[in-house]
N, C-alpha and C. Protein backbone atom coordinates (compact mmCIF):
# COMPACT_ATOMS: atom_id res chain seq x y z
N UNK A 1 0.81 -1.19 0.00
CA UNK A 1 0.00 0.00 0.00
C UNK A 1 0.86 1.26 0.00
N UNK A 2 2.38 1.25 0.42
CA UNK A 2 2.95 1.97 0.47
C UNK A 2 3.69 2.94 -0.87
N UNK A 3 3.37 1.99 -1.96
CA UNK A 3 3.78 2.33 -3.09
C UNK A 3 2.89 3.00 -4.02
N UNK A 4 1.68 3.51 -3.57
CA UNK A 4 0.46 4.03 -4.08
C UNK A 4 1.28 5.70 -4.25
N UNK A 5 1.82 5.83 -3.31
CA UNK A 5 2.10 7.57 -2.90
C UNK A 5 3.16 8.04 -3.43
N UNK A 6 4.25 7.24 -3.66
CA UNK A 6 5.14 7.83 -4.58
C UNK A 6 4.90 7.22 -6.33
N UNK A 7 4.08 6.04 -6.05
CA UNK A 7 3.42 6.48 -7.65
C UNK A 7 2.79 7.65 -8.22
N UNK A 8 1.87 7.81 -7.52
CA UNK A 8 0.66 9.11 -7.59
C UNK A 8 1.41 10.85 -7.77
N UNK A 9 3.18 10.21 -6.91
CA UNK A 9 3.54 11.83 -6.77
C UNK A 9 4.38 11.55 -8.23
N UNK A 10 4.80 10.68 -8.58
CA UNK A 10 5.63 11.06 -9.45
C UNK A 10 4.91 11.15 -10.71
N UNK A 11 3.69 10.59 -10.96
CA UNK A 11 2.70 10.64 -12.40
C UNK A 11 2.60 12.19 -12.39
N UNK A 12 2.08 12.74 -11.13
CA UNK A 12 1.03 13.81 -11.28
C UNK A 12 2.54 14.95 -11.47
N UNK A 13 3.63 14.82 -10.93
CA UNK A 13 4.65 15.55 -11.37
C UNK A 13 5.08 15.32 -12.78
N UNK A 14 5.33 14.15 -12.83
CA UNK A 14 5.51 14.43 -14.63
C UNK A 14 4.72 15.15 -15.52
N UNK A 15 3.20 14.56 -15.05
CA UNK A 15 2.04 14.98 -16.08
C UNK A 15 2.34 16.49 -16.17
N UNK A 16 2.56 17.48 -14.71
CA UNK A 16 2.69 19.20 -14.54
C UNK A 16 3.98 19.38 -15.49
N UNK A 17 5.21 18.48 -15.26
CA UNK A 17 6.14 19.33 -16.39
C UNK A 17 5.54 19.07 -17.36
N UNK A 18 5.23 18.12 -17.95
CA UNK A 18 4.98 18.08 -19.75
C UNK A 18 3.83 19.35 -19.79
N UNK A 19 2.46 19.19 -18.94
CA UNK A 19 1.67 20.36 -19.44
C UNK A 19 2.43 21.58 -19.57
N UNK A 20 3.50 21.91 -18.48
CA UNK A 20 3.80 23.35 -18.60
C UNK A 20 4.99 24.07 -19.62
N UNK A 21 5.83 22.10 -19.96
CA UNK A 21 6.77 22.66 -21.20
C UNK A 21 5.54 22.45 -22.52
N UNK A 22 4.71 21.95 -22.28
CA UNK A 22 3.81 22.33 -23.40
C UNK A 22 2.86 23.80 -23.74
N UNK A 23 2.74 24.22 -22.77
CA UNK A 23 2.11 25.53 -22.91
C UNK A 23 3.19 26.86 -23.02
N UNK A 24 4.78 26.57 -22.53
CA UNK A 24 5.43 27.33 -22.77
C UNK A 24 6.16 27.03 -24.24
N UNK A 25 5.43 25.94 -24.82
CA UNK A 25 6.34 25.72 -26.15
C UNK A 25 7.69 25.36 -26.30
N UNK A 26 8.34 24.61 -25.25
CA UNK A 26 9.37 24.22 -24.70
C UNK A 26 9.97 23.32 -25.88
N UNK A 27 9.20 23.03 -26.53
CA UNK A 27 10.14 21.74 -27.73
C UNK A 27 10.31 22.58 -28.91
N UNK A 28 11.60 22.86 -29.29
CA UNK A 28 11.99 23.21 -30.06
C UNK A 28 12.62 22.48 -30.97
N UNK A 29 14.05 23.22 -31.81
CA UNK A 29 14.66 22.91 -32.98
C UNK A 29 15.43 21.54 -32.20
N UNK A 30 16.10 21.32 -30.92
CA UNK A 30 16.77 20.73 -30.53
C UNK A 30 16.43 19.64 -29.77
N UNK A 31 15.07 19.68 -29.11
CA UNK A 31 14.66 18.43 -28.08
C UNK A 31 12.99 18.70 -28.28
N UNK A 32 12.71 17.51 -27.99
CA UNK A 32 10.94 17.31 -28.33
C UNK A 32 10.31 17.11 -27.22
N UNK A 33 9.11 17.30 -26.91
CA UNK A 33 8.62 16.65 -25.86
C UNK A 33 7.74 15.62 -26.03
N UNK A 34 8.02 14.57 -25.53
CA UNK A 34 7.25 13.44 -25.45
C UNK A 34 6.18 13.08 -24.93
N UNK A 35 5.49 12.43 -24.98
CA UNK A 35 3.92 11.97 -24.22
C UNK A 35 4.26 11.24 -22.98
N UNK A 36 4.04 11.43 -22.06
CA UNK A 36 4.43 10.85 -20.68
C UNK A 36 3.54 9.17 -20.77
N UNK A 37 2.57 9.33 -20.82
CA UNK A 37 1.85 7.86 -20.28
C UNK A 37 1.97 6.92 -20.68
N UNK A 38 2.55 6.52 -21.97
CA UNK A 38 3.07 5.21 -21.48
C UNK A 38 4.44 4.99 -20.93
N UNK A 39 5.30 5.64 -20.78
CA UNK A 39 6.26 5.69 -19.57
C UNK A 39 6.11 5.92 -18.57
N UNK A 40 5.33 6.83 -18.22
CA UNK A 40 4.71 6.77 -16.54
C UNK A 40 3.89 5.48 -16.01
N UNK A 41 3.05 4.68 -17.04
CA UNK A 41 2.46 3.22 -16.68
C UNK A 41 3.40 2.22 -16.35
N UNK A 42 4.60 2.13 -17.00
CA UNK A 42 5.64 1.44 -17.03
C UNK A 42 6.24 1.70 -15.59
N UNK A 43 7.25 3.23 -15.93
CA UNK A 43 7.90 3.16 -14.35
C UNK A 43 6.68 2.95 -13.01
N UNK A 44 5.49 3.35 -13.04
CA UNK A 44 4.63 2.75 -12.14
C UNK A 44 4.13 1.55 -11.58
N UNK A 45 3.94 0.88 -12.49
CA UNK A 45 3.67 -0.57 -12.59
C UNK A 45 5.24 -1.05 -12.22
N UNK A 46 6.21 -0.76 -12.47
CA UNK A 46 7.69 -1.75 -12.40
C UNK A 46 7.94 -0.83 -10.70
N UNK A 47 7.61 0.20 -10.12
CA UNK A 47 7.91 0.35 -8.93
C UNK A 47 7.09 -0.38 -8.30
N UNK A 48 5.46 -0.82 -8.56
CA UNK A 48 4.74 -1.05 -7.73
C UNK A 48 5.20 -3.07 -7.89
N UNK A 49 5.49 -3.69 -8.94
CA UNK A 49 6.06 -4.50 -8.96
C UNK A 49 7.15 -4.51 -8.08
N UNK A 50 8.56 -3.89 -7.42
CA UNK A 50 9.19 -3.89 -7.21
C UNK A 50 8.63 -3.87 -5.46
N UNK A 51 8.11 -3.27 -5.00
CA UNK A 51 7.29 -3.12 -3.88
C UNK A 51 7.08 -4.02 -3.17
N UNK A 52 6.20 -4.84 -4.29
CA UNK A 52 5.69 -6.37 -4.08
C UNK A 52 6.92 -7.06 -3.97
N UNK A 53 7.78 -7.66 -4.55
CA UNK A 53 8.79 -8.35 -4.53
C UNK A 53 9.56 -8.28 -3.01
N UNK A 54 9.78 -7.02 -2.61
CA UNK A 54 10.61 -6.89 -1.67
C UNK A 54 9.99 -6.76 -0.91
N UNK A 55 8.63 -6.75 -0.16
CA UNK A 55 7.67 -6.46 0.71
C UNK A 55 7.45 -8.61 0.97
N UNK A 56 7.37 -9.12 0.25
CA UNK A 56 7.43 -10.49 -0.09
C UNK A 56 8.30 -11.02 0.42
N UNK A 57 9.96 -10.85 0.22
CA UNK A 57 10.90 -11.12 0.53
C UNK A 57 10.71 -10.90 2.11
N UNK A 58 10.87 -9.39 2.15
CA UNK A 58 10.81 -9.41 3.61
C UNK A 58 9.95 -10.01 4.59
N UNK A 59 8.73 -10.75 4.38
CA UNK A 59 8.03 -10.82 4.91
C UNK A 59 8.38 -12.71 5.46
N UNK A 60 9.10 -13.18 4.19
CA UNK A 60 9.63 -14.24 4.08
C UNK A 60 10.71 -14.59 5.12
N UNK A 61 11.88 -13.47 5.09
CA UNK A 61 12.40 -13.77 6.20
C UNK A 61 12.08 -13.36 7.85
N UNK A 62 11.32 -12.91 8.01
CA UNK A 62 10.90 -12.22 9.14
C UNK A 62 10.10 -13.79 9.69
N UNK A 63 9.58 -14.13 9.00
CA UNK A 63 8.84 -15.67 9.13
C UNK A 63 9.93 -16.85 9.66
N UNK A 64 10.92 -16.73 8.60
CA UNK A 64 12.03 -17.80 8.78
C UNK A 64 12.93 -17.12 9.93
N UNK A 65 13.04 -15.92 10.46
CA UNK A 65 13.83 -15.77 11.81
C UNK A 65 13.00 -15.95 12.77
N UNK A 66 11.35 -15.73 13.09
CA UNK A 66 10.65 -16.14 14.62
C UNK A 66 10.88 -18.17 14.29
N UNK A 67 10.98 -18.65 13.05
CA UNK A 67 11.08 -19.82 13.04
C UNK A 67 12.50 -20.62 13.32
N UNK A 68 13.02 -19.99 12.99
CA UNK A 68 14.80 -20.21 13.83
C UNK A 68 14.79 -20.04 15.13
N UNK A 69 14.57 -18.58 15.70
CA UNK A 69 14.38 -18.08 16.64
C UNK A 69 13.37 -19.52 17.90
N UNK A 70 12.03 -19.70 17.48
CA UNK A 70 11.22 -20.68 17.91
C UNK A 70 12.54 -22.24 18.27
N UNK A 71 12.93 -22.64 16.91
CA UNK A 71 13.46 -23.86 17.00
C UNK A 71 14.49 -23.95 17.93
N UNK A 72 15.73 -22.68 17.94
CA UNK A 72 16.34 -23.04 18.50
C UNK A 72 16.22 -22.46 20.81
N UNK A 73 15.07 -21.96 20.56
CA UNK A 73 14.93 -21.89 21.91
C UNK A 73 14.04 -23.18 22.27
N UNK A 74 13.45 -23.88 21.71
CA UNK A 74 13.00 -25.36 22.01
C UNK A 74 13.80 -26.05 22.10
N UNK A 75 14.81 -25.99 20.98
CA UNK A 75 16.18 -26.69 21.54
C UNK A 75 17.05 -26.82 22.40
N UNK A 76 16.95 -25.63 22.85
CA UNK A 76 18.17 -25.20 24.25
C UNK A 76 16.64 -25.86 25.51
N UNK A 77 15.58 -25.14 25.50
CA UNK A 77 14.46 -25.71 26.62
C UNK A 77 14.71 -27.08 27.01
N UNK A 78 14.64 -27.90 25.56
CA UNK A 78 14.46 -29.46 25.37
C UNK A 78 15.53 -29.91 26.03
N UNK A 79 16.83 -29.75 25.84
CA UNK A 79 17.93 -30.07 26.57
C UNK A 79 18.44 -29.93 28.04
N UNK A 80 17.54 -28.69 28.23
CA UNK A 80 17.90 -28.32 29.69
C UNK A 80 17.07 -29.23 30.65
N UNK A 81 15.68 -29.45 29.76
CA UNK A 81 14.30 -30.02 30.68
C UNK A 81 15.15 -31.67 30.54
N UNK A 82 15.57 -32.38 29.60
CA UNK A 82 16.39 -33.62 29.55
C UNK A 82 17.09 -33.57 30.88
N UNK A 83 18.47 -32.92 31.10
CA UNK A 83 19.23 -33.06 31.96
C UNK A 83 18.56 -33.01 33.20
N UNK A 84 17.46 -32.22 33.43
CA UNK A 84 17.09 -32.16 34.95
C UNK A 84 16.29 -33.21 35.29
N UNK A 85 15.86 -33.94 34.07
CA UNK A 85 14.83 -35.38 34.60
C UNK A 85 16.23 -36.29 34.71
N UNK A 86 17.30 -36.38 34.49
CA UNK A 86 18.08 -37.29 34.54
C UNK A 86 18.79 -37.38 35.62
């Protein structure tokens, strides 16, 4: 959900430069201005992809350390509770 907000800021910023090098006539003899949206769908979609991936990941190991974490304090418990019945 976190990736909604710097999508949203960076569309609606691009979209303001292109309108305003378009109304100042900014493309001249030397550089053009281009149509933003389908490059803004792209870098949007590939950040919000990217989001996912690593929001995933992390979530993956955070799982596999309370599960380490879990095993090996059952392990040290298990051993200690052994020796004292013995």
């Amino acid at each position: 959900m976190d990736q909604f907000i710097p999508v949203a800021f960076i569309t609606s910023f691009m979209l303001t430069i292109y309108d305003i090098g378009t109304t100042l006539n900014l493309s001249g003899t030397y550089f053009a201005l281009l149509t933003p949206i389908p490059f803004l769908y792209q870098i949007g979609g590939a950040m919000l992809a990217v989001g996912i991936v690593i929001g995933a990941i992390a979530a993956h190991s955070i799982q596999i350390r309370r599960f380490l974490k879990s095993v090996i304090k059952n392990s040290i418990l298990g051993k200690t509770a052994q020796k004292n019945d013995e």
